[in-house]
Structure formats: C-alpha cells, structure tokens
C-alpha atoms as a PDB file:
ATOM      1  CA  UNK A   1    -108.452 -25.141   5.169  1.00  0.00           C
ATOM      2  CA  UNK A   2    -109.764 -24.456   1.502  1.00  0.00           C
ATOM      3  CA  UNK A   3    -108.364 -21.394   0.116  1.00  0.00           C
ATOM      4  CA  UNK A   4    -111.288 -19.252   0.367  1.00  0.00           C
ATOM      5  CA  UNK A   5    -109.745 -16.118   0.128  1.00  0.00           C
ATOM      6  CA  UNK A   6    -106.943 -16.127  -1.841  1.00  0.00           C
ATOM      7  CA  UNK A   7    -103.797 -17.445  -2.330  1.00  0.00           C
ATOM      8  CA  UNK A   8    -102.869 -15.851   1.291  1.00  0.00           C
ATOM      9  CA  UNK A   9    -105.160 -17.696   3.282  1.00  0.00           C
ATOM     10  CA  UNK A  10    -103.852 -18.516   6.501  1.00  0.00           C
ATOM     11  CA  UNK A  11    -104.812 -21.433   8.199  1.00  0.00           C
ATOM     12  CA  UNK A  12    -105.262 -20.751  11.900  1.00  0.00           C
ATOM     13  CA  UNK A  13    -108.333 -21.032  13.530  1.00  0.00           C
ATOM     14  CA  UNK A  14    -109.867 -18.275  16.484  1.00  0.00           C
ATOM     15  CA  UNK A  15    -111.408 -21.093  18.934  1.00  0.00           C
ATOM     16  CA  UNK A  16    -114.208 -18.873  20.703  1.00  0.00           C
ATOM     17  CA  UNK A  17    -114.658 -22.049  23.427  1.00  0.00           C
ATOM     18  CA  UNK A  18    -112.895 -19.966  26.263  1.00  0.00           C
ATOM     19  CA  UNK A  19    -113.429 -16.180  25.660  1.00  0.00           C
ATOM     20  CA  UNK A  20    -111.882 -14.071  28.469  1.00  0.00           C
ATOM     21  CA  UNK A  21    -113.867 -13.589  31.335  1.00  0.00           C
ATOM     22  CA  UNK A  22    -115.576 -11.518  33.924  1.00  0.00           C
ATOM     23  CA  UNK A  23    -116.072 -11.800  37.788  1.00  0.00           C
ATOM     24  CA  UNK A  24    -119.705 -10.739  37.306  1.00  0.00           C
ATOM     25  CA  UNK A  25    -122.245 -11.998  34.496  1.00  0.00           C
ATOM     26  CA  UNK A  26    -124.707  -9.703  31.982  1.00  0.00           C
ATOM     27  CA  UNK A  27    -125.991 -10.052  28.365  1.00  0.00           C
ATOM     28  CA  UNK A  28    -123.158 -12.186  27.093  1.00  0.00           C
ATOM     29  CA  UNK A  29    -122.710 -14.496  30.773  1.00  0.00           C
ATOM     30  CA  UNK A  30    -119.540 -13.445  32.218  1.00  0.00           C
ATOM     31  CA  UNK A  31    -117.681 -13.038  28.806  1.00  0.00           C
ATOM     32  CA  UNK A  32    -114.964  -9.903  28.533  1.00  0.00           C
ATOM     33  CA  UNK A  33    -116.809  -8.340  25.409  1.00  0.00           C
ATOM     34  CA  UNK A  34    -114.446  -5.515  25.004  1.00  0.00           C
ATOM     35  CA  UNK A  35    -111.492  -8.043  25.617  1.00  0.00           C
ATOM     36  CA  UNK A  36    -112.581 -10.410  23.242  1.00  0.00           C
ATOM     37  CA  UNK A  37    -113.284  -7.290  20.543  1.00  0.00           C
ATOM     38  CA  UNK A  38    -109.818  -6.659  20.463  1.00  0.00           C
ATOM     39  CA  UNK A  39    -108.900 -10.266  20.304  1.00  0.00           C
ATOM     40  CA  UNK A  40    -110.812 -10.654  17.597  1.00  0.00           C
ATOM     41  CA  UNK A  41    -109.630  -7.169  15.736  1.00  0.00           C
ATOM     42  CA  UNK A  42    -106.127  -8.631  16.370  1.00  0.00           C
ATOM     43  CA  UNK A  43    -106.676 -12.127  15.318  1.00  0.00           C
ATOM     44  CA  UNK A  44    -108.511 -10.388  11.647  1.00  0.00           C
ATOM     45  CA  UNK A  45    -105.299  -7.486  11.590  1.00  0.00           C
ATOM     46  CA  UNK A  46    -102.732 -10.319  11.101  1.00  0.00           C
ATOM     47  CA  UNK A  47    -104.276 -12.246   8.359  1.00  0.00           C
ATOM     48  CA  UNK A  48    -106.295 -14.447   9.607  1.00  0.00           C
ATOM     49  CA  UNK A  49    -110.091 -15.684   8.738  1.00  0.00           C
ATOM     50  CA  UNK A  50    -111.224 -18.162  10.221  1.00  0.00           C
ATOM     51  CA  UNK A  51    -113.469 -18.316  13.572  1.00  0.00           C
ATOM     52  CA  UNK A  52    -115.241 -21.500  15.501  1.00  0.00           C
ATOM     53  CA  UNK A  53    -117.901 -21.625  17.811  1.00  0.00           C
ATOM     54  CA  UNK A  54    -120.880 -23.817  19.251  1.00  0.00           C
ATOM     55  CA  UNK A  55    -123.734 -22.931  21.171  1.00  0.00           C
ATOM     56  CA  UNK A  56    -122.755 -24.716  24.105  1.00  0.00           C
ATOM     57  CA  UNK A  57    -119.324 -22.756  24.643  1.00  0.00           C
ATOM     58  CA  UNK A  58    -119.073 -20.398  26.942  1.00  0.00           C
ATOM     59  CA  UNK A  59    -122.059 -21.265  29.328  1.00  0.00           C
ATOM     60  CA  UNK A  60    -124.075 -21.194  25.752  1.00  0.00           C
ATOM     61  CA  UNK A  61    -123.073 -17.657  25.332  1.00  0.00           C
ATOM     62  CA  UNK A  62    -120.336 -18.129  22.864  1.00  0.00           C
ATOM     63  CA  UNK A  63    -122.078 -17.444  19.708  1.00  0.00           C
ATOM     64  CA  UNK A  64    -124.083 -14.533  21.274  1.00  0.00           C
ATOM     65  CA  UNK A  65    -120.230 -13.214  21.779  1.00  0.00           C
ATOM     66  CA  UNK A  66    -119.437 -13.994  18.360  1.00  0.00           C
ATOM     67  CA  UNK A  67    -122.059 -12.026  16.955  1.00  0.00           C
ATOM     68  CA  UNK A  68    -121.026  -8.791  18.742  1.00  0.00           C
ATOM     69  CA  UNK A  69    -117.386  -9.429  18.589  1.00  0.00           C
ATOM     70  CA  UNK A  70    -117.367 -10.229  14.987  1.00  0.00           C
ATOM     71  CA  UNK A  71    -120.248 -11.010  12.717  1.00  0.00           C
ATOM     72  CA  UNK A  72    -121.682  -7.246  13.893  1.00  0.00           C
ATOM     73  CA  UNK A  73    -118.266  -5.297  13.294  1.00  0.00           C
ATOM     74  CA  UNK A  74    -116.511  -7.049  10.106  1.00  0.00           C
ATOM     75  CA  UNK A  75    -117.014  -7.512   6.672  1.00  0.00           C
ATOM     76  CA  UNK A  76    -118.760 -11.650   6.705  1.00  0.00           C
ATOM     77  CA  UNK A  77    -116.989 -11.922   2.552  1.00  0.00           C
ATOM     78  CA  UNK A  78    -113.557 -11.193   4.341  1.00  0.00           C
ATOM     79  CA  UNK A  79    -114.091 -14.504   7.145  1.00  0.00           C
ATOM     80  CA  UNK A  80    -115.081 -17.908   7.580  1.00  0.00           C
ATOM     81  CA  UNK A  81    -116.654 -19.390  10.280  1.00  0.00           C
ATOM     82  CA  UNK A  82    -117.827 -22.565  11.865  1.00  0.00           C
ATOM     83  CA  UNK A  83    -120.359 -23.491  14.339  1.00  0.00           C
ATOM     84  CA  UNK A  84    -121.802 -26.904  15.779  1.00  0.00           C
ATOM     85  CA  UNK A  85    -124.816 -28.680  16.459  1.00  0.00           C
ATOM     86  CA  UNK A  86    -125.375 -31.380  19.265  1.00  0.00           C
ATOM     87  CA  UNK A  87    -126.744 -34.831  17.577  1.00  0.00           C
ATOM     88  CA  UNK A  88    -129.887 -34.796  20.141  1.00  0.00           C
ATOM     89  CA  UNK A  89    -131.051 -31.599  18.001  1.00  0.00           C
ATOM     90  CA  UNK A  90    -133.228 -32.668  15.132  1.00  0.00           C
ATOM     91  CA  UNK A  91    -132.753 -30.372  12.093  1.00  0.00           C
ATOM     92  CA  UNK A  92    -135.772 -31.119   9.333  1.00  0.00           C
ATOM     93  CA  UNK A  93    -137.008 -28.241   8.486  1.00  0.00           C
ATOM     94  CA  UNK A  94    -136.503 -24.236   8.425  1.00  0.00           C
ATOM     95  CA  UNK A  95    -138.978 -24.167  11.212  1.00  0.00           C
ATOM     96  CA  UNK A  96    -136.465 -26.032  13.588  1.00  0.00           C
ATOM     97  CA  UNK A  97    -134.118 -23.033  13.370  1.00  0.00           C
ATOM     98  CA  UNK A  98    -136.699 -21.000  15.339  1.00  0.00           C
END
C-alpha cells in the first residue's frame, strides 16, 4: 500500500465482503450494524486505514454498511478505501453514477 498517511501506515486491509450477521433482515439486509461499528472502531483504534468493499458484497448491502459504519462516523483524510465495479457496468459519463 502507498504510504498515504505517514510513515506509520499499516498495511492491512478491513475486507467488508462478510460483515457479521443477523437472523432477520432491515435497512442494511441482515448485516450486524452495531457489530460491525465496533469492528470497524477497532480495526481504525489500532492503526489501521484501509477499508474494501463492492456493491455486490453482502447481498449488495455492503457499501450501504460501509457508509454507516465508517464513512458517516470517521474523519475520510484519516482512511483509505476501495470499492469495485462489475465490467457489464458502463461508466461514460457523470450521469451513469445516478
């Protein structure tokens, strides 16, 4: 991983492909928000910077997870992150993020 942040940088990656789960499924499918909070909080407390996601994770929940684990509750300068997009998507213009 590039140094980013500093000299410190760790170079561990959080995978969010298998967040904890839930027997029953809401706003984020059956995904353990509070769980995956303190993951997260953990993962950040320890050193560490860098996150990874796609869509498709997590019953295509994962980056709605990320954003309320993470991108909602920590400083984005202090974190790196990476997410995915399938080939089939066509990506020409600003419009196709919408």
């Amino acid at each position: 991983m590039e140094n980013t942040f500093g000299e410190n940088t760790k170079k561990l990656g959080f995978g969010m492909m298998r967040l904890p789960g839930l027997s029953t499924s809401g706003k984020f499918g059956n995904i353990n928000i509070e769980l995956s909070k303190k993951m997260v909080d953990y993962f950040i407390s320890v050193g560490f910077s860098y996150f990874d996601t796609a869509w498709m994770h997590c019953g295509f929940k994962s980056e709605d997870a990320a954003g309320e684990t993470l991108v909602s509750r920590h400083n984005r300068n202090r974190r790196a992150g990476k997410g995915r997009l399938e080939k089939r998507w066509s990506v020409d213009s600003e419009v196709d993020f919408e």
